[in-house]
C-alpha atoms as a PDB file:
ATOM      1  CA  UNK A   1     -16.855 -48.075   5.671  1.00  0.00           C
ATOM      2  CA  UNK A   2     -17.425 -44.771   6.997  1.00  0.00           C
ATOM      3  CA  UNK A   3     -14.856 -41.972   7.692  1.00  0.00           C
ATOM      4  CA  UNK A   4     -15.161 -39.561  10.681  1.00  0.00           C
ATOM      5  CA  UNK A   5     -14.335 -36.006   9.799  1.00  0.00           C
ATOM      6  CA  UNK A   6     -12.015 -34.017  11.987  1.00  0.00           C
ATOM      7  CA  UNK A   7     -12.778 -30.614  13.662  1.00  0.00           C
ATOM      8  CA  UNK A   8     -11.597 -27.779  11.671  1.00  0.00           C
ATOM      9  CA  UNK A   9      -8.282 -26.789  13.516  1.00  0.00           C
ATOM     10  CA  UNK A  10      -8.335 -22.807  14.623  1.00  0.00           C
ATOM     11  CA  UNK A  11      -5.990 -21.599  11.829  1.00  0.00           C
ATOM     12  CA  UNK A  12      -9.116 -22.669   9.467  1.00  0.00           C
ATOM     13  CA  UNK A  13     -11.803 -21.495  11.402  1.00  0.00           C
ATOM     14  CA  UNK A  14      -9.669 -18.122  11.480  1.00  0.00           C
ATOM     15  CA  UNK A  15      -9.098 -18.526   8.238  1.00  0.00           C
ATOM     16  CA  UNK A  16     -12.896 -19.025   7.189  1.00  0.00           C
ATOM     17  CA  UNK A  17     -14.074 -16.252   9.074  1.00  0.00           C
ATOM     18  CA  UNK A  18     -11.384 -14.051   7.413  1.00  0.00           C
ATOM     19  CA  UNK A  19     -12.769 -15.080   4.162  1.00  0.00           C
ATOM     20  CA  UNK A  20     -15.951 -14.097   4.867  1.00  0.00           C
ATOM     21  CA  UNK A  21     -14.656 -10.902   6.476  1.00  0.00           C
ATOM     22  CA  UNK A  22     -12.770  -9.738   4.500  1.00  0.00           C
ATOM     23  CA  UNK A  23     -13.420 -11.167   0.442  1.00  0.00           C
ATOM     24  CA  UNK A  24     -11.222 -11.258  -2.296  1.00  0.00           C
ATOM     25  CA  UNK A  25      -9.848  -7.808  -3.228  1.00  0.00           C
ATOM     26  CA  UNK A  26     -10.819  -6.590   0.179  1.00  0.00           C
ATOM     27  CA  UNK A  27      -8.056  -6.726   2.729  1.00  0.00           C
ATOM     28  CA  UNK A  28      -7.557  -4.722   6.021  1.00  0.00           C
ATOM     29  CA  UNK A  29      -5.448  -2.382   6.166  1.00  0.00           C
ATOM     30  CA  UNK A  30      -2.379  -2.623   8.520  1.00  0.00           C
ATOM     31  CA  UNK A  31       0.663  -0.664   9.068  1.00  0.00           C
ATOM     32  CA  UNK A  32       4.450  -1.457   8.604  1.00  0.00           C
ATOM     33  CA  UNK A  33       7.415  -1.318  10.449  1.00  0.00           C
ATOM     34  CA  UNK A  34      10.166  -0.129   8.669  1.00  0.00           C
ATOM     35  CA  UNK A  35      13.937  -0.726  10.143  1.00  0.00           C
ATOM     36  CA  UNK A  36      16.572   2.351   9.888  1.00  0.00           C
ATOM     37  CA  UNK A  37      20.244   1.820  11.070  1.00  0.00           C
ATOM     38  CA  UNK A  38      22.464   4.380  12.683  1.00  0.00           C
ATOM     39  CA  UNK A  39      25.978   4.200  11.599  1.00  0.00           C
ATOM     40  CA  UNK A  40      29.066   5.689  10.123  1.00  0.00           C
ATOM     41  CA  UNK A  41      27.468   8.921  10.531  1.00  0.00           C
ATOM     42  CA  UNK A  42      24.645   7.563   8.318  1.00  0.00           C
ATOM     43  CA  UNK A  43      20.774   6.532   8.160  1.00  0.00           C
ATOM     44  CA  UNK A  44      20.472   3.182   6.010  1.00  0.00           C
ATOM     45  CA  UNK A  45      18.545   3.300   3.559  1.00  0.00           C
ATOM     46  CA  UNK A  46      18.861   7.113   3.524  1.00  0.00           C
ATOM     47  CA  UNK A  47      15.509   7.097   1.819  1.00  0.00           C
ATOM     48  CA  UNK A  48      12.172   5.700   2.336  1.00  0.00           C
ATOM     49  CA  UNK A  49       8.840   5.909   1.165  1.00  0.00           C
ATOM     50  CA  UNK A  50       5.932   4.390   3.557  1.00  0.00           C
ATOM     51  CA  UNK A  51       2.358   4.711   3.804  1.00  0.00           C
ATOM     52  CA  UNK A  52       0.324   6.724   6.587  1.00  0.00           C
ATOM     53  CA  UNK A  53       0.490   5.017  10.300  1.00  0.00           C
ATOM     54  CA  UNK A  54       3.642   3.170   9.429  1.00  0.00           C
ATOM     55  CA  UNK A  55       6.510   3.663  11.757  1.00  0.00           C
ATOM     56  CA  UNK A  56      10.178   3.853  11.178  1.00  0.00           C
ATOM     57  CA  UNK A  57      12.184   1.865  13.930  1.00  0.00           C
ATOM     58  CA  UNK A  58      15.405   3.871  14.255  1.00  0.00           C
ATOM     59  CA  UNK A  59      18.370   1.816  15.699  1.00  0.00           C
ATOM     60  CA  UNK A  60      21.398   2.814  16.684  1.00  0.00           C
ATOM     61  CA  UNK A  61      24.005   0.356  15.021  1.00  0.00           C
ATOM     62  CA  UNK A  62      27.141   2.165  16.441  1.00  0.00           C
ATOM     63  CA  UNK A  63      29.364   2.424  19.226  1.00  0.00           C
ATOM     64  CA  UNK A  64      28.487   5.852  19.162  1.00  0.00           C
ATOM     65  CA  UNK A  65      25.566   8.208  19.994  1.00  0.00           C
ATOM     66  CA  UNK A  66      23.043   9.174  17.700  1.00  0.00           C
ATOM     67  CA  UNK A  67      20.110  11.420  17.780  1.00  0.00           C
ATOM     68  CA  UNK A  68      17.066  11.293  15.734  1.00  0.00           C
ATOM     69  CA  UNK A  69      14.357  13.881  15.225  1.00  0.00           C
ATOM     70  CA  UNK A  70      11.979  15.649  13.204  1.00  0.00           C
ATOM     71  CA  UNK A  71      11.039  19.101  13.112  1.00  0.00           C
ATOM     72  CA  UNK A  72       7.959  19.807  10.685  1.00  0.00           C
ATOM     73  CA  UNK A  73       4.532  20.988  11.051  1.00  0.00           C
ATOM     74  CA  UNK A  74       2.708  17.808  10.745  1.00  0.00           C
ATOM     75  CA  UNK A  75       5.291  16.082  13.156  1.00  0.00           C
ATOM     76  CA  UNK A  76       7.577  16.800  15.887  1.00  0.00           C
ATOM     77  CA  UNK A  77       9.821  14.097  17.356  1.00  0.00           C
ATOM     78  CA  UNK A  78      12.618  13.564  19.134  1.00  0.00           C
ATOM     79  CA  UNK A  79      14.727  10.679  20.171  1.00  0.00           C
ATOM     80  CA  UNK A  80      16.772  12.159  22.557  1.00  0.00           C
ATOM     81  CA  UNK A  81      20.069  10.345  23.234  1.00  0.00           C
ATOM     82  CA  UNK A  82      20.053   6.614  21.855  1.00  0.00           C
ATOM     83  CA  UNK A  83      23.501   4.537  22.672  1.00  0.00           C
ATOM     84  CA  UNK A  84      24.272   1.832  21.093  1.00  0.00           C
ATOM     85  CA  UNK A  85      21.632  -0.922  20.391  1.00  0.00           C
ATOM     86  CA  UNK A  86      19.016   1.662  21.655  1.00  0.00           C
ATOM     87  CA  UNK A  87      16.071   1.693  19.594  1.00  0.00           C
ATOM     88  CA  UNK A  88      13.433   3.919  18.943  1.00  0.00           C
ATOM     89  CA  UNK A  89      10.045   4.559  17.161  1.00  0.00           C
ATOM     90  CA  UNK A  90       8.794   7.429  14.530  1.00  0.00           C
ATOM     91  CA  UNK A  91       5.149   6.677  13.554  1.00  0.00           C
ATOM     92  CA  UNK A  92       4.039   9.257  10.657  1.00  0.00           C
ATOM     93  CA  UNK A  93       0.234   9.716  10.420  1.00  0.00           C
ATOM     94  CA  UNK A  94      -0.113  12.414   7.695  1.00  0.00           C
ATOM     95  CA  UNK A  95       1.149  12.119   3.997  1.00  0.00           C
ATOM     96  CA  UNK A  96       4.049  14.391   3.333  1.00  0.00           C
ATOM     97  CA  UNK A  97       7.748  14.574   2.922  1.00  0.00           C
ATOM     98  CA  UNK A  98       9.648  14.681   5.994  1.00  0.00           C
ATOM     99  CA  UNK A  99      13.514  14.746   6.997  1.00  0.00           C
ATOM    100  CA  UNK A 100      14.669  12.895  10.089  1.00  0.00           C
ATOM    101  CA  UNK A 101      18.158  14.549  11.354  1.00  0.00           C
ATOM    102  CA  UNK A 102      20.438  13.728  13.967  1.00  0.00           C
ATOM    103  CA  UNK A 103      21.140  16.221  16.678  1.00  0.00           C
ATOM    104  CA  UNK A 104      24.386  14.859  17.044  1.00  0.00           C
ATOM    105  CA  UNK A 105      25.273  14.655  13.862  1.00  0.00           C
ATOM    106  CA  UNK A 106      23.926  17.584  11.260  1.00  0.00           C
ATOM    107  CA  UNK A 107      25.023  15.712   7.922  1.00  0.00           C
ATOM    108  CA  UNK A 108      23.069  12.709   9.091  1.00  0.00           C
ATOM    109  CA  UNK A 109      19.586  12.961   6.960  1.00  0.00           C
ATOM    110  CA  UNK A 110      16.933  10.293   6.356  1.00  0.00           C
ATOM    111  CA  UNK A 111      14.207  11.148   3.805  1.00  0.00           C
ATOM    112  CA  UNK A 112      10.904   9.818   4.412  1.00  0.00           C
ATOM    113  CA  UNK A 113       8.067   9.750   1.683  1.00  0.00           C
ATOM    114  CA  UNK A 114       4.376   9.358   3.150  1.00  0.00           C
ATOM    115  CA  UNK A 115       2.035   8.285   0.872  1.00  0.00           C
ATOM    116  CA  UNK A 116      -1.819   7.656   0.966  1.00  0.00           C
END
């Protein structure tokens, strides 16, 4: 009796060619999003360390407004005002340490570690 093979599905074929790509040890390189609450006052986690082209996703978790920016030589952002649910997106390109502050706010700090 004979058996008929099936087709490789997509997912294989995607995952052969990724093989064959990209072989073991050698993966691409792809950035992160990292999530940071507003609330209380308060980043959360008030500390992060992330690798060049990630972005931080700043939310704003209260029924209040909140601000975010950064002020530094390699970057300069600002949110502007974010109500509640609002979110908004920090990508940091260069290795560094940066503070993001909110406007609002001054005690609010988040400290973000870029590494290559």
């Amino acid at each position: 009796m004979s058996r008929q093979r099936k087709a490789p599905s997509t997912l294989t074929k995607a995952l052969i060619i990724s093989l064959i790509a990209f072989p073991a040890g050698v993966m691409a390189q792809s950035s992160s999003v990292v999530m940071i609450s507003q609330k209380k006052r308060t980043y959360a986690p008030g500390a992060v360390t992330i690798k060049p082209g990630d972005t931080l996703r700043v939310i704003n978790d209260d029924i209040f407004l909140h601000h975010a920016f950064v002020d530094s030589e390699a970057l300069r952002f600002d949110s502007g005002s974010m109500e509640e649910g609002e979110t908004r997106d920090i990508q940091f390109d260069a290795p560094g340490r940066y503070e993001v502050r909110c406007a609002i706010h001054p005690k609010m700090k988040l400290d973000v570690t870029v590494t290559p």
